[in-house]
PDB file of N, CA and C in Angstrom:
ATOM      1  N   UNK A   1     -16.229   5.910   0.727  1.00  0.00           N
ATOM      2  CA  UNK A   1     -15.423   6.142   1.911  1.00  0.00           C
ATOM      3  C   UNK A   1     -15.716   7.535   2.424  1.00  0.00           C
ATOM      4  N   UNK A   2     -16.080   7.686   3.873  1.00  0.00           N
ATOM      5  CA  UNK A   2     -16.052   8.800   4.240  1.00  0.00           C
ATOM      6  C   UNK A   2     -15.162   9.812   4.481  1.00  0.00           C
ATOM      7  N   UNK A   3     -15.307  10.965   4.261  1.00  0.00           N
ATOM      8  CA  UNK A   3     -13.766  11.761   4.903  1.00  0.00           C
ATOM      9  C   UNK A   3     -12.988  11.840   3.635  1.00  0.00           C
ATOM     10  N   UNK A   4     -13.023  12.007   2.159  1.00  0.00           N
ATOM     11  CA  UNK A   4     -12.889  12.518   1.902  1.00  0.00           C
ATOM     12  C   UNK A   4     -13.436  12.668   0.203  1.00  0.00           C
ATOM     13  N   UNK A   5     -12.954  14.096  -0.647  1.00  0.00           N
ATOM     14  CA  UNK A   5     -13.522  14.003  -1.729  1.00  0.00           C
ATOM     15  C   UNK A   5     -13.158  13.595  -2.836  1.00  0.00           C
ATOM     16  N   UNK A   6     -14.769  12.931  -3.330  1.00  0.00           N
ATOM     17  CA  UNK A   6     -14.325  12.270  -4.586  1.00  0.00           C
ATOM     18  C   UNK A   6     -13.825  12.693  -5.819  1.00  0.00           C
ATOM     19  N   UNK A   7     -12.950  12.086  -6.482  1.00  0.00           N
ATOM     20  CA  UNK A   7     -12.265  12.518  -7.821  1.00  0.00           C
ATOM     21  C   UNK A   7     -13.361  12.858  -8.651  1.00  0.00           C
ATOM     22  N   UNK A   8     -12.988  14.079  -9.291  1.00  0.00           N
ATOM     23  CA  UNK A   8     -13.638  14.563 -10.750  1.00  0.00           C
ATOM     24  C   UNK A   8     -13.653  13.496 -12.078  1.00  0.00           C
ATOM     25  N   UNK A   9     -15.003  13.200 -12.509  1.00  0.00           N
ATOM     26  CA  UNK A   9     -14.662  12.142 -13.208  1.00  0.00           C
ATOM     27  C   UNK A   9     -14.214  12.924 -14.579  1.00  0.00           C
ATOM     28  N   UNK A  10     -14.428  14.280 -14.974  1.00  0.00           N
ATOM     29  CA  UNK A  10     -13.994  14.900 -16.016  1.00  0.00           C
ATOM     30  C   UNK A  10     -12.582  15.471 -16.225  1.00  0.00           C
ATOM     31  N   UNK A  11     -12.048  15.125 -14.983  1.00  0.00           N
ATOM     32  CA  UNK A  11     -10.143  15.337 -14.967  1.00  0.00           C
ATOM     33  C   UNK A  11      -9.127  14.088 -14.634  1.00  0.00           C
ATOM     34  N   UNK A  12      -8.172  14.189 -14.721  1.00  0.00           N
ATOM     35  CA  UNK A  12      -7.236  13.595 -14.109  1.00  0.00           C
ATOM     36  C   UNK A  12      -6.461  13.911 -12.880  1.00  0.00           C
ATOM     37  N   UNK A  13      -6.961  14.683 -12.428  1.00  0.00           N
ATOM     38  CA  UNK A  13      -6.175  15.149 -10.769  1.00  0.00           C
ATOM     39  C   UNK A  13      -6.176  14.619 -10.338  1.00  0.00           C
ATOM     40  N   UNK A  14      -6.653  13.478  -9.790  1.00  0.00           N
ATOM     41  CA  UNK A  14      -6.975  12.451  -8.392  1.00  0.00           C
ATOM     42  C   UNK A  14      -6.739  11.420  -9.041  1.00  0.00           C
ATOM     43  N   UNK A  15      -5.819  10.059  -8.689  1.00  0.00           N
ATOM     44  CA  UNK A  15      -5.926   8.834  -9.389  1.00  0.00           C
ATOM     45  C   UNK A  15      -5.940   7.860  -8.494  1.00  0.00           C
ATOM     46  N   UNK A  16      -6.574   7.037  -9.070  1.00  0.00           N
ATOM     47  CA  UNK A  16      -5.820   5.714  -7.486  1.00  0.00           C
ATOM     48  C   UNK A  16      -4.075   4.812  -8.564  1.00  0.00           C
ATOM     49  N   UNK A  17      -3.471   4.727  -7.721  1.00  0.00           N
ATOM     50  CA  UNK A  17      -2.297   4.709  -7.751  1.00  0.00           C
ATOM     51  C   UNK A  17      -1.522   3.736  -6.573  1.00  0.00           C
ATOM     52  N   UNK A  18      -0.127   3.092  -6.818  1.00  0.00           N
ATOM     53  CA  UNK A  18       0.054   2.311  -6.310  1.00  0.00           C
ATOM     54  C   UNK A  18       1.250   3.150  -5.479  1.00  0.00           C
ATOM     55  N   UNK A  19       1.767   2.497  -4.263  1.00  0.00           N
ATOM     56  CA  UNK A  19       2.988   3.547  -3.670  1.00  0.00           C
ATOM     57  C   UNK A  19       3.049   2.963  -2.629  1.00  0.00           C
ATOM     58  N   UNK A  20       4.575   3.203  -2.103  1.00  0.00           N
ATOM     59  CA  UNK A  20       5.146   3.232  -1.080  1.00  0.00           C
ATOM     60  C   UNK A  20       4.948   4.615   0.028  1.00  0.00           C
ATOM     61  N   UNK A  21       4.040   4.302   1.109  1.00  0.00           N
ATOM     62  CA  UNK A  21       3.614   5.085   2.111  1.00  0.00           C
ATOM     63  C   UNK A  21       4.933   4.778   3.411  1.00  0.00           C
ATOM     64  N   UNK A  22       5.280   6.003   3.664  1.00  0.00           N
ATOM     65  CA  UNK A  22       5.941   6.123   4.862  1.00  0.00           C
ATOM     66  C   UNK A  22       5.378   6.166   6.132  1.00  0.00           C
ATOM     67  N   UNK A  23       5.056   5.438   7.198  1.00  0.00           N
ATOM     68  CA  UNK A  23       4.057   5.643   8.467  1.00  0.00           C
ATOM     69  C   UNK A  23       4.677   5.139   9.605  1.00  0.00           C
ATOM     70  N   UNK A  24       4.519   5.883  10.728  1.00  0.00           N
ATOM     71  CA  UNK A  24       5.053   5.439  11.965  1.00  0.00           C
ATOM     72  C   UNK A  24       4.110   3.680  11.999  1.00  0.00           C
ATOM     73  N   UNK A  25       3.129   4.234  11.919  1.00  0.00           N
ATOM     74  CA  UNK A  25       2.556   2.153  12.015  1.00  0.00           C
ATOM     75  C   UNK A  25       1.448   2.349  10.932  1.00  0.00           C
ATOM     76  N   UNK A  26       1.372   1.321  10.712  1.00  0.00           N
ATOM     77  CA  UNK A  26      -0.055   1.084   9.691  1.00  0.00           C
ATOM     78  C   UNK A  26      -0.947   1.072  10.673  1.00  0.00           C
ATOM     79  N   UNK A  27      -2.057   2.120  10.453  1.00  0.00           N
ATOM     80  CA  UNK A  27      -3.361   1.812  10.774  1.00  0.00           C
ATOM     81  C   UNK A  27      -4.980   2.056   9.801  1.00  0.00           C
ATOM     82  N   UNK A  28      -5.832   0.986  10.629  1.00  0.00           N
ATOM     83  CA  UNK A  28      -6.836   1.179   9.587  1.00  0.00           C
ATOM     84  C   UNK A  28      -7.391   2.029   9.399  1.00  0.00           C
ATOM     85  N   UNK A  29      -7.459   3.018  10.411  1.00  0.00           N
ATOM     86  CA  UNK A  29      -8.093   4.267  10.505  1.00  0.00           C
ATOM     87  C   UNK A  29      -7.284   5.577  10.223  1.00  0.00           C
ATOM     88  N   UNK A  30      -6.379   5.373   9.781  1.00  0.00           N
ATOM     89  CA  UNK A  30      -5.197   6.832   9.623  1.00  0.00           C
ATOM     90  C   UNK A  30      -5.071   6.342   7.834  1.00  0.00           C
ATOM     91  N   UNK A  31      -6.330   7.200   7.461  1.00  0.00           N
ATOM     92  CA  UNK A  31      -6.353   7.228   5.696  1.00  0.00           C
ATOM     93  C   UNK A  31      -5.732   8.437   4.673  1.00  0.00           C
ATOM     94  N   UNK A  32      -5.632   9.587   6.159  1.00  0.00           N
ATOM     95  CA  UNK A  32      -4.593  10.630   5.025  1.00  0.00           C
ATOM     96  C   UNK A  32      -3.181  10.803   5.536  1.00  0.00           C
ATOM     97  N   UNK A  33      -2.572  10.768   4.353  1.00  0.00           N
ATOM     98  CA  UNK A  33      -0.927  10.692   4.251  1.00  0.00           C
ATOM     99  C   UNK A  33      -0.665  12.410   3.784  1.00  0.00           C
ATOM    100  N   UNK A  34       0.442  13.104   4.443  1.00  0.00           N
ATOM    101  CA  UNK A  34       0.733  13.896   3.509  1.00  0.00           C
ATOM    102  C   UNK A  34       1.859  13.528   2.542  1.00  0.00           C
ATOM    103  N   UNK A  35       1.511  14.457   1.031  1.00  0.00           N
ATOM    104  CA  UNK A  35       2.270  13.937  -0.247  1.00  0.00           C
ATOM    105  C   UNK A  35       3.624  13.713  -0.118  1.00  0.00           C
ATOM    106  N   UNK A  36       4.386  14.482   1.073  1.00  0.00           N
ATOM    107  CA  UNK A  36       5.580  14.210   1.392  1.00  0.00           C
ATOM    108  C   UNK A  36       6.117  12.905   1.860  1.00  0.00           C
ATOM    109  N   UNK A  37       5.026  11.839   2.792  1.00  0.00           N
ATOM    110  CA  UNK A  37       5.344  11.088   2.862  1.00  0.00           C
ATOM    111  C   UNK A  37       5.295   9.496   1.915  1.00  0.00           C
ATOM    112  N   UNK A  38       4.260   9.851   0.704  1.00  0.00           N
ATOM    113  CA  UNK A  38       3.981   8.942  -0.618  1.00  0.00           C
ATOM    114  C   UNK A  38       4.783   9.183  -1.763  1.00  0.00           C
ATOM    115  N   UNK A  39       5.376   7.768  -2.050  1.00  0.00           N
ATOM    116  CA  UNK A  39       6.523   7.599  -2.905  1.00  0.00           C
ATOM    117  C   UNK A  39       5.714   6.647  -4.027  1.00  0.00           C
ATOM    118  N   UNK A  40       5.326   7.590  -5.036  1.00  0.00           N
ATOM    119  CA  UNK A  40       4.559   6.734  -6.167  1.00  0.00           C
ATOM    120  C   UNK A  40       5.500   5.563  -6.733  1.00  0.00           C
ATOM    121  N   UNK A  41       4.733   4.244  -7.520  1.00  0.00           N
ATOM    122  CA  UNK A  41       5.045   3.522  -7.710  1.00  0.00           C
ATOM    123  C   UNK A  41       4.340   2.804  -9.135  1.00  0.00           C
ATOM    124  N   UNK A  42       4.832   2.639 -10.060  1.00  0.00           N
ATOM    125  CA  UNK A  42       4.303   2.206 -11.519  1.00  0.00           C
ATOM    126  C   UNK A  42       3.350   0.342 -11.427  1.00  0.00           C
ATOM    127  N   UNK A  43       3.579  -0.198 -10.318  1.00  0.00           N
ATOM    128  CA  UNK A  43       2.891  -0.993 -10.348  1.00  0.00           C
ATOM    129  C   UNK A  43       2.528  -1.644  -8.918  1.00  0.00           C
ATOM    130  N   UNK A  44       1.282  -2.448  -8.306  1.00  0.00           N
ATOM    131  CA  UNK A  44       1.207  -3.427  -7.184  1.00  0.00           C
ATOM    132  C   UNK A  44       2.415  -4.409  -7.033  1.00  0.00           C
ATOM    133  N   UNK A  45       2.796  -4.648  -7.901  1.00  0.00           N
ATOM    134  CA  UNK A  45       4.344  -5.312  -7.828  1.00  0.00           C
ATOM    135  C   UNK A  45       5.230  -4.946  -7.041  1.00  0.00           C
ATOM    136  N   UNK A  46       5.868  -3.625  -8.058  1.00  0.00           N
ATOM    137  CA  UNK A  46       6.746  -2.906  -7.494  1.00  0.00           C
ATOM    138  C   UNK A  46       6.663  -2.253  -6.302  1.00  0.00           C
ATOM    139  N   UNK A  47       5.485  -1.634  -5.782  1.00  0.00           N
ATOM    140  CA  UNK A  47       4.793  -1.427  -4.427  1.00  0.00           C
ATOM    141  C   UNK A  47       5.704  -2.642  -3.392  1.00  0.00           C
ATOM    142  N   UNK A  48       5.256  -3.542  -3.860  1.00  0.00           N
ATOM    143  CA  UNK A  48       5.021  -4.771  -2.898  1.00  0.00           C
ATOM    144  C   UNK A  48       6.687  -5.407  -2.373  1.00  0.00           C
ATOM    145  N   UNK A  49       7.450  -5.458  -4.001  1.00  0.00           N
ATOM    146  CA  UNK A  49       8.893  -5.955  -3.725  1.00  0.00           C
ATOM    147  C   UNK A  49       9.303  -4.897  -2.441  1.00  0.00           C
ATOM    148  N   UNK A  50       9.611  -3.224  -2.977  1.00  0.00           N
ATOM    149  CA  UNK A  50       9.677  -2.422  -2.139  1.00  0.00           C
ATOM    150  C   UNK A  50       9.505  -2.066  -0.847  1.00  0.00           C
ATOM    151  N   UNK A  51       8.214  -2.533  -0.512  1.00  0.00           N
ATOM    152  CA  UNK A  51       7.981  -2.361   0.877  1.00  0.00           C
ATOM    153  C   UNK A  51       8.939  -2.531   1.685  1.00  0.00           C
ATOM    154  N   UNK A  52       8.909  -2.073   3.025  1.00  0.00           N
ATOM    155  CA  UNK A  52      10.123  -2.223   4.348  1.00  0.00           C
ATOM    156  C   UNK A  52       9.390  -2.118   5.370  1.00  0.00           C
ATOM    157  N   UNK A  53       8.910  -3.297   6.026  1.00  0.00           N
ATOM    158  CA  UNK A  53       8.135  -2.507   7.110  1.00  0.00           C
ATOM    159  C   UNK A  53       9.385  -1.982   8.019  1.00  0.00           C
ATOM    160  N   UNK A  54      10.324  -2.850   7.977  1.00  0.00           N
ATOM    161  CA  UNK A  54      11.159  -2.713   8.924  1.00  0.00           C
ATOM    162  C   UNK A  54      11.579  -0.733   9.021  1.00  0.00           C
ATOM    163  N   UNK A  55      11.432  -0.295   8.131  1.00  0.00           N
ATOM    164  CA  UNK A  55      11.990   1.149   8.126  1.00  0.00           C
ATOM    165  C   UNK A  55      10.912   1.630   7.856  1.00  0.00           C
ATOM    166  N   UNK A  56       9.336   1.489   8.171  1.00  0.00           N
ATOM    167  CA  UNK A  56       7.968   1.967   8.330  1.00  0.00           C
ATOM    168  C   UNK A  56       7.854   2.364   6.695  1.00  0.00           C
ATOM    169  N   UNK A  57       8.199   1.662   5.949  1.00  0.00           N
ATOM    170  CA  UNK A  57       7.800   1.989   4.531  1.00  0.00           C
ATOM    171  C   UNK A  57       6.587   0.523   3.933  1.00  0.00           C
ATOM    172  N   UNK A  58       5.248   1.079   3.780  1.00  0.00           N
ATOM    173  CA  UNK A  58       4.448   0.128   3.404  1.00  0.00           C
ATOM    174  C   UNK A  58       3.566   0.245   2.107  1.00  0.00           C
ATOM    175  N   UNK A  59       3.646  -1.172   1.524  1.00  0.00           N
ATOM    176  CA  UNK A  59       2.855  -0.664   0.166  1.00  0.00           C
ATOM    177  C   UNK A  59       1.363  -0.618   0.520  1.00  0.00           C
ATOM    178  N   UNK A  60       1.055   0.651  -0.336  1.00  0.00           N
ATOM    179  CA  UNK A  60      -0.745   0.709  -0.395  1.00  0.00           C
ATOM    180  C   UNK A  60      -0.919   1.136  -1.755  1.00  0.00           C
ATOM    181  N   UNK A  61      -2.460   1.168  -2.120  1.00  0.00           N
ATOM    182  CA  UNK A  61      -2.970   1.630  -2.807  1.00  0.00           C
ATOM    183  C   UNK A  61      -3.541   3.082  -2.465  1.00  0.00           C
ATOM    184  N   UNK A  62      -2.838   3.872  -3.137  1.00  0.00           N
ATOM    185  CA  UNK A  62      -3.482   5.803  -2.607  1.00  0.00           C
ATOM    186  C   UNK A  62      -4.733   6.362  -3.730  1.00  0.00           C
ATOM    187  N   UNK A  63      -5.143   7.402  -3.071  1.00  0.00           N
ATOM    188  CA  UNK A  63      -6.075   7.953  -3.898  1.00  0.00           C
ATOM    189  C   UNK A  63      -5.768   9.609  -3.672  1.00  0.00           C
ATOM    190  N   UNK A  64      -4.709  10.447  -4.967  1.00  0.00           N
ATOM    191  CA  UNK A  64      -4.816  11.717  -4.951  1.00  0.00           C
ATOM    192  C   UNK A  64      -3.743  11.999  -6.118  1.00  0.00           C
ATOM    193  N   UNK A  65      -3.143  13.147  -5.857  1.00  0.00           N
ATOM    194  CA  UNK A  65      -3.066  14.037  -4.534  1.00  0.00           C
ATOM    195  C   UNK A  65      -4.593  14.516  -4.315  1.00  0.00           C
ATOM    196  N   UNK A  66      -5.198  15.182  -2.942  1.00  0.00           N
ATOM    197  CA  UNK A  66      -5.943  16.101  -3.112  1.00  0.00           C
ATOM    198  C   UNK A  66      -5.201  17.347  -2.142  1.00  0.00           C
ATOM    199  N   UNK A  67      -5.721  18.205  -2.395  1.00  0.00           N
ATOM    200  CA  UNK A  67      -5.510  19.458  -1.628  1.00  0.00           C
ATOM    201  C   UNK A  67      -6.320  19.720   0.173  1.00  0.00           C
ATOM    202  N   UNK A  68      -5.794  20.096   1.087  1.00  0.00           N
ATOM    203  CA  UNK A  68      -6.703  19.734   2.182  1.00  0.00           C
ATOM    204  C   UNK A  68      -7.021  21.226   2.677  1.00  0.00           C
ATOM    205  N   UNK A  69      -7.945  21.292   3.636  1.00  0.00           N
ATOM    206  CA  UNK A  69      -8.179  22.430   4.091  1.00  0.00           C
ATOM    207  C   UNK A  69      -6.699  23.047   4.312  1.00  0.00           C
ATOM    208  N   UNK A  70      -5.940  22.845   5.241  1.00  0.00           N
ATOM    209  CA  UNK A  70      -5.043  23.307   5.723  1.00  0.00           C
ATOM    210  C   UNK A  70      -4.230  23.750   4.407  1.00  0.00           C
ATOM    211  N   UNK A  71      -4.375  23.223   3.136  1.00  0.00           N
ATOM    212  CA  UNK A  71      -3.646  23.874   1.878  1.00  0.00           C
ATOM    213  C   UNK A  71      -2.676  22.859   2.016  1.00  0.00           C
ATOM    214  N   UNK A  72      -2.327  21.993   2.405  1.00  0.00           N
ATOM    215  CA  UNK A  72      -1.123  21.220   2.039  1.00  0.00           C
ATOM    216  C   UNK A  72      -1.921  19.994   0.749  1.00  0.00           C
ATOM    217  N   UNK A  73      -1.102  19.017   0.286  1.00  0.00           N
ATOM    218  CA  UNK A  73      -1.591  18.307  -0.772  1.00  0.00           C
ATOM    219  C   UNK A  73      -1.499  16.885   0.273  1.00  0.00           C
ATOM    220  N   UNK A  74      -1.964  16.061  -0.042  1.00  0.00           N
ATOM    221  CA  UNK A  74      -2.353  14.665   0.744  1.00  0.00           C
ATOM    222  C   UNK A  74      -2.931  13.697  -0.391  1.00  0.00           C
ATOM    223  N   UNK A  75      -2.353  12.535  -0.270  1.00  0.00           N
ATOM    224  CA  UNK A  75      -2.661  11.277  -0.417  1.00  0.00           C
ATOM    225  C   UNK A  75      -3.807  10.204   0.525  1.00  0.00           C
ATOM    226  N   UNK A  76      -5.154   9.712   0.059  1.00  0.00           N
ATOM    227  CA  UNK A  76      -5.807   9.021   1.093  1.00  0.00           C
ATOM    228  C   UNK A  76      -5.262   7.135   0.676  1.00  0.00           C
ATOM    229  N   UNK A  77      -5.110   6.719   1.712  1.00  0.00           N
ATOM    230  CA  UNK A  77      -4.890   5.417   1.669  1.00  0.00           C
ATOM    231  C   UNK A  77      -6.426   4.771   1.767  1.00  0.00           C
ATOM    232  N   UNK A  78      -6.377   3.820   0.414  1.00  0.00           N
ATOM    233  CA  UNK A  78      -7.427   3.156   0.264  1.00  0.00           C
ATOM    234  C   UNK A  78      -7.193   1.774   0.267  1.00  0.00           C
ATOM    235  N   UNK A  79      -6.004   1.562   0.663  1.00  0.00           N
ATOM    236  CA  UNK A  79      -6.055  -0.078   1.037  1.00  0.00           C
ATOM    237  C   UNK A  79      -4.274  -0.572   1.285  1.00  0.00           C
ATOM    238  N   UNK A  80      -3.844  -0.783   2.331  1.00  0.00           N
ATOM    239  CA  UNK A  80      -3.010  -1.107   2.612  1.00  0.00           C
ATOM    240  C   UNK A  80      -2.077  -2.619   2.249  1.00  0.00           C
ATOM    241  N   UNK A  81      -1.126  -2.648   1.258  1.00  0.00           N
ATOM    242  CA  UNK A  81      -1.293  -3.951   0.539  1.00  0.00           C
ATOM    243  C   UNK A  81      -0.692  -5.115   1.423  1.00  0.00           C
ATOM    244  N   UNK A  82      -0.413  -6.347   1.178  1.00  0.00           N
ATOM    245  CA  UNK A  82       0.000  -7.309   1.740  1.00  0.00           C
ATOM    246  C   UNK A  82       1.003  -8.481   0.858  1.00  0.00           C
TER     247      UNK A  82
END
């Protein structure tokens, strides 16, 4: 995926991970979240029961935190679940 960087395979900083993303709309092209708006989640399950679209809360699969230029921490959405 372009746009952004890949996890260190010699750490654990970056994980892919399951979560409840907060977003004005889902789109396919809007892949970074900031960490404020990702609400980790212990499984695709639990992701999934959770979801709301109705209150713009959607399950995805994330990939981070990473750190961004701007210095804030961010979550990339790598797949928006269903």
């Amino acid at each position: 995926m372009r746009g952004f960087v890949p996890p260190d395979p010699y750490t654990d900083v970056s994980n892919l991970e399951f979560a409840i993303v907060y977003a004005p709309r889902r789109k396919a092209n809007r892949n970074r979240i900031p960490q404020s708006c990702v609400e980790l989640k212990n499984s695709k399950e639990q992701a999934l029961e959770q979801s709301d679209p109705d209150s713009k809360r959607y399950a995805a699969k994330v990939l981070g935190p990473s750190k961004s230029s701007e210095g804030q921490y961010i979550f990339y959405v790598m797949e928006w679940l269903e």
